[in-house]
C-alpha atoms as a PDB file:
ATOM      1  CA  UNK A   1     101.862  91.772  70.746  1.00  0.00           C
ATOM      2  CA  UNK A   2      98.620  91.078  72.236  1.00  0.00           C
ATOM      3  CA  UNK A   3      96.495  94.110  74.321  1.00  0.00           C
ATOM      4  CA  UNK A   4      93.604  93.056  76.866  1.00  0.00           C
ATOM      5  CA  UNK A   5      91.208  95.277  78.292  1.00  0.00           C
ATOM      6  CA  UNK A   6      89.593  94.254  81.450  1.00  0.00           C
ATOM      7  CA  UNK A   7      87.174  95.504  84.190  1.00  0.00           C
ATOM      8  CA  UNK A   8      87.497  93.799  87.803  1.00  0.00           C
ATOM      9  CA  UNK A   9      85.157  94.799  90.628  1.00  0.00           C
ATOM     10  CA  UNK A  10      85.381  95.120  93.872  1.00  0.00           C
ATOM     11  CA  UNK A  11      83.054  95.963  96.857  1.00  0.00           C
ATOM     12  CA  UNK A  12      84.488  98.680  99.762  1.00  0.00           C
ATOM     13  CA  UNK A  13      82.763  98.035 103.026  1.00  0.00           C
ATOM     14  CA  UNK A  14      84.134 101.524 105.138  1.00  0.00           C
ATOM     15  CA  UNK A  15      86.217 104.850 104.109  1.00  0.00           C
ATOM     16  CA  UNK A  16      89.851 103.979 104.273  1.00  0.00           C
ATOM     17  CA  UNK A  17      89.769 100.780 103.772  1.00  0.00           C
ATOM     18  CA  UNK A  18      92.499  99.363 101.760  1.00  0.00           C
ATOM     19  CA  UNK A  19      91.732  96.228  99.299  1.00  0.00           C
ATOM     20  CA  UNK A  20      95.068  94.456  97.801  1.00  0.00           C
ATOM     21  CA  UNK A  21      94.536  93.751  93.939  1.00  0.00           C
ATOM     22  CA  UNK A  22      96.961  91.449  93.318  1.00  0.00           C
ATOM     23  CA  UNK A  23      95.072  88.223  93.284  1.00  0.00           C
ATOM     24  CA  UNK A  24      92.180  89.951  90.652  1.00  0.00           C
ATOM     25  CA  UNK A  25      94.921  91.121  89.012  1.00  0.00           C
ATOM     26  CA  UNK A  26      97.330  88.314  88.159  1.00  0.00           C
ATOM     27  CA  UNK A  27      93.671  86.540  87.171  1.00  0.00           C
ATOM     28  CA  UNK A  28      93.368  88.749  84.953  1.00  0.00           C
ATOM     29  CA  UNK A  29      96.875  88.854  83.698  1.00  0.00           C
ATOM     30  CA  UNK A  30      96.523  84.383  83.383  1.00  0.00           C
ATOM     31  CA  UNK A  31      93.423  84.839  81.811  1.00  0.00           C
ATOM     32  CA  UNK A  32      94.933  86.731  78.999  1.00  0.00           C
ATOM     33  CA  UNK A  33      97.903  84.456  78.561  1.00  0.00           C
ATOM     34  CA  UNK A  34     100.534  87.002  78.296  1.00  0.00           C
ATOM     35  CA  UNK A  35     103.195  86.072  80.034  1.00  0.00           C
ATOM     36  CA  UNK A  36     105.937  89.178  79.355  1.00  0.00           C
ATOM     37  CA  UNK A  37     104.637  92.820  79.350  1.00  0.00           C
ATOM     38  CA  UNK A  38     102.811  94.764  81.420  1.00  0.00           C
ATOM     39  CA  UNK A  39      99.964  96.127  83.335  1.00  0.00           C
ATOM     40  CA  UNK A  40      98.241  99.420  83.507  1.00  0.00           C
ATOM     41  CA  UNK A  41      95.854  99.571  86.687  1.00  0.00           C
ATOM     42  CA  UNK A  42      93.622 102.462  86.837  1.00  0.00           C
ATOM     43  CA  UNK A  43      90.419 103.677  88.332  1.00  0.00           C
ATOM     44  CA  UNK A  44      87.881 105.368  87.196  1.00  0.00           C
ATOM     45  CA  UNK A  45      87.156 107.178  90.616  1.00  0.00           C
ATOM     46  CA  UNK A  46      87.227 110.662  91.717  1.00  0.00           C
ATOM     47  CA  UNK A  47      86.969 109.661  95.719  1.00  0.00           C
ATOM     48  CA  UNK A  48      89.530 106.780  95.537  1.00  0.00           C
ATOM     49  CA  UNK A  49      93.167 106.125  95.239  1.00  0.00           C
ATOM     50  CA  UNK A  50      95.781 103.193  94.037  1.00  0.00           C
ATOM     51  CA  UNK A  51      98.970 102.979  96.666  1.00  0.00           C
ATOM     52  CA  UNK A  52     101.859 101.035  96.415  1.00  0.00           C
ATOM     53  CA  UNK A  53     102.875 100.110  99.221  1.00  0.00           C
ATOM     54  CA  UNK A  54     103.601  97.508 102.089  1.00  0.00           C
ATOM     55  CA  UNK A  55     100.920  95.068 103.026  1.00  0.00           C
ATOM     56  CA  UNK A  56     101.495  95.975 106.867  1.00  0.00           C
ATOM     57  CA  UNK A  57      98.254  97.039 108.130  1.00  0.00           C
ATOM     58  CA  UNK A  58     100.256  99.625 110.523  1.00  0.00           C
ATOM     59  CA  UNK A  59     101.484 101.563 107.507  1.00  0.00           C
ATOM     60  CA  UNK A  60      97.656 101.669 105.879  1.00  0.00           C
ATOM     61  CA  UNK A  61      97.050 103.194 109.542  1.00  0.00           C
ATOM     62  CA  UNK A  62      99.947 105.717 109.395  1.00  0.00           C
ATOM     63  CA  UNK A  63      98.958 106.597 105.397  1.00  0.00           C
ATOM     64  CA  UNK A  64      95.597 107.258 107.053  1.00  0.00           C
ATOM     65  CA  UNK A  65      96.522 109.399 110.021  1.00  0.00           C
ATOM     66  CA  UNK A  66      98.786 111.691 107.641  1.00  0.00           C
ATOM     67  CA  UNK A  67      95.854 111.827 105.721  1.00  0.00           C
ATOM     68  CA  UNK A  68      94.181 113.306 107.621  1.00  0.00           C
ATOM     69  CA  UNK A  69      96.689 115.483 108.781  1.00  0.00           C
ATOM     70  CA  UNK A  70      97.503 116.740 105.619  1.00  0.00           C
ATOM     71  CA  UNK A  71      93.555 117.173 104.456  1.00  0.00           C
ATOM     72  CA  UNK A  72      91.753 118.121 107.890  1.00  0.00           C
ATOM     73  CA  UNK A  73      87.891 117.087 107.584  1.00  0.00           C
ATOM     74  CA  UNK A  74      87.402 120.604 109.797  1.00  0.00           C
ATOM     75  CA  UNK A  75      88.472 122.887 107.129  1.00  0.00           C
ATOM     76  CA  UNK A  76      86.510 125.207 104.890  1.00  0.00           C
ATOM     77  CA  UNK A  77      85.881 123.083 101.567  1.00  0.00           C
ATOM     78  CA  UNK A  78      84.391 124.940  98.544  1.00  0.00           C
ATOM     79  CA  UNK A  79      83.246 121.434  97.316  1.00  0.00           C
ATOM     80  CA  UNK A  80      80.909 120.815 100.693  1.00  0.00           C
ATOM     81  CA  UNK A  81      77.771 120.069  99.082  1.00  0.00           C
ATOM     82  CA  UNK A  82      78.133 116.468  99.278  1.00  0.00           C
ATOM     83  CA  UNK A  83      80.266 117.013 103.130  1.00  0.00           C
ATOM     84  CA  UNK A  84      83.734 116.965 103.985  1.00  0.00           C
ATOM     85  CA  UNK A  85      84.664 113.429 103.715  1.00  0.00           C
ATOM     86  CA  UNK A  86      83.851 113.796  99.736  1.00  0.00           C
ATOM     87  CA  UNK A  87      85.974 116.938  99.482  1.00  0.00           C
ATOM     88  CA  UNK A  88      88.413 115.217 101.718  1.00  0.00           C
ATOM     89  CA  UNK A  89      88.588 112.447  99.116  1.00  0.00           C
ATOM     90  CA  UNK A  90      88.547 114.404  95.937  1.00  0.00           C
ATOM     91  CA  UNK A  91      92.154 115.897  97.157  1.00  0.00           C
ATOM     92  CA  UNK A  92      93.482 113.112  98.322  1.00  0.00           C
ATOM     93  CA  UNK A  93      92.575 111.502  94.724  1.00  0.00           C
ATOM     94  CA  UNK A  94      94.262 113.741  93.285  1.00  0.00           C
ATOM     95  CA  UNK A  95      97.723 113.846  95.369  1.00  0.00           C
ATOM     96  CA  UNK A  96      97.917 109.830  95.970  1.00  0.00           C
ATOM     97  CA  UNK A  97      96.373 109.188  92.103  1.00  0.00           C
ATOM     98  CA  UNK A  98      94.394 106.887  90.592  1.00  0.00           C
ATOM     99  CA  UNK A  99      96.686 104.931  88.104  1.00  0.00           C
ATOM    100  CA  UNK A 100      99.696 102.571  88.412  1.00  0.00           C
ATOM    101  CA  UNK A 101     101.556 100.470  85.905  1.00  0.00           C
ATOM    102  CA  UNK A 102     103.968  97.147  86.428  1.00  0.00           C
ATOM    103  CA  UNK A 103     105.666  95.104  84.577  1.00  0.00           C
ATOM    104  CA  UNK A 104     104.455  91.378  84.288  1.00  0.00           C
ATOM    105  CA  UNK A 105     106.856  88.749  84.122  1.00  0.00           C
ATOM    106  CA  UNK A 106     106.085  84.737  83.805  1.00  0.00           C
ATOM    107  CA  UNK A 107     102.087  85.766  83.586  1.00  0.00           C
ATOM    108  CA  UNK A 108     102.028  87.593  86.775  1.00  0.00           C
ATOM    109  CA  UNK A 109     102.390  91.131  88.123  1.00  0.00           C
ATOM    110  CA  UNK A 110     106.258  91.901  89.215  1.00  0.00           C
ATOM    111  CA  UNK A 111     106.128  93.549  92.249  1.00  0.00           C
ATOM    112  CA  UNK A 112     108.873  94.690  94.974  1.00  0.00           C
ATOM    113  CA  UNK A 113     109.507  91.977  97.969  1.00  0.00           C
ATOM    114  CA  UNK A 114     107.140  93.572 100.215  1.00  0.00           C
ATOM    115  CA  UNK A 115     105.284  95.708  97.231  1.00  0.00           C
ATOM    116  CA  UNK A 116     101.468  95.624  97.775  1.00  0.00           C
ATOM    117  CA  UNK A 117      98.971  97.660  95.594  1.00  0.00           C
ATOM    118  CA  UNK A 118      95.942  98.563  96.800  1.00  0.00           C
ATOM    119  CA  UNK A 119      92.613 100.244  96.117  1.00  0.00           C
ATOM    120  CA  UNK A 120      92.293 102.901  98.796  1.00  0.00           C
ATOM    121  CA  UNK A 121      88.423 104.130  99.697  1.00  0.00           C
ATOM    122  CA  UNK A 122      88.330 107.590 100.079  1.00  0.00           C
ATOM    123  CA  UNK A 123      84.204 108.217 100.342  1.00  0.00           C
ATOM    124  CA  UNK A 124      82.027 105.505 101.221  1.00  0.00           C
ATOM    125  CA  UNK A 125      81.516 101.877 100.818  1.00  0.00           C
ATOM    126  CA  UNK A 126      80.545 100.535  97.328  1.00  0.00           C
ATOM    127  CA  UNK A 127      81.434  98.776  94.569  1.00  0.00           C
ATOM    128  CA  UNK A 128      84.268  99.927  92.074  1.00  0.00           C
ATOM    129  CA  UNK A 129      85.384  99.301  89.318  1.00  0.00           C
ATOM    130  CA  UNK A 130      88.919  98.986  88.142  1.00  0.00           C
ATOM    131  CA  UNK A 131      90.076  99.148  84.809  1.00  0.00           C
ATOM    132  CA  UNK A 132      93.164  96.814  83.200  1.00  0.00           C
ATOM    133  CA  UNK A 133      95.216  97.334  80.242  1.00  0.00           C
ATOM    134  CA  UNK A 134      97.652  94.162  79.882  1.00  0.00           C
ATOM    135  CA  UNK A 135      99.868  94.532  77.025  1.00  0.00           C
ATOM    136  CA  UNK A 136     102.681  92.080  75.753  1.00  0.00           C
ATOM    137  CA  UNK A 137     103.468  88.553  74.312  1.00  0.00           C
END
């Protein structure tokens, strides 16, 4: 058994933007030359979020428009010192989450037919960083 840890980057350029992994990912995953395991995916965020989901940009809109149904940026927020879209995030962190694990089979990630995952910005734009466990033969 063989166990890589490794760090990709990206860069966010707005709040809710949604950035698919899976090309950094299954370069990482080639790069380690495993090619039967799998992959933990997590991020090391507190304003951020990993979906799973399609890679139709009209269900990235409808995730955000529940969004912000369910977590109002009007509301009273005892975290406001850094303003509502922070609080905002720091919930919706914590009820999306910030981890995510597939299996990898023949070197890359095995995902659903129309399975996408993808780094959600909850805050505002930067770089991130998101950490890979790849474990297997």
């Amino acid at each position: 058994m063989k166990l890589i840890n490794k760090t990709i980057t990206i860069q966010t350029t707005k709040l809710y933007e949604f950035v698919g992994l899976e090309e950094k990912i299954n370069q990482a995953i080639k790069e380690s030359g495993i090619k039967e395991g799998f992959c933990l995916i997590r991020i090391g965020h507190t304003t951020a979020s990993l979906v799973v989901t399609e890679k139709d940009p009209a269900v990235h809109q409808d995730f955000i428009r529940n969004l912000k149904r369910i977590l109002p940026e009007k509301q009273r927020w005892e975290h406001s010192y850094e303003g509502p879209i922070n609080a905002r995030g720091h919930q919706a962190t914590a009820l999306f989450g910030s981890t995510h694990w597939s299996p990898v089979k023949n070197g890359e990630l095995s995902l659903g037919t129309w399975q996408g995952i993808f780094f959600v910005e909850l805050f505002e734009a930067r770089a991130r960083g998101i950490d890979l466990t790849i474990l297997g033969e």
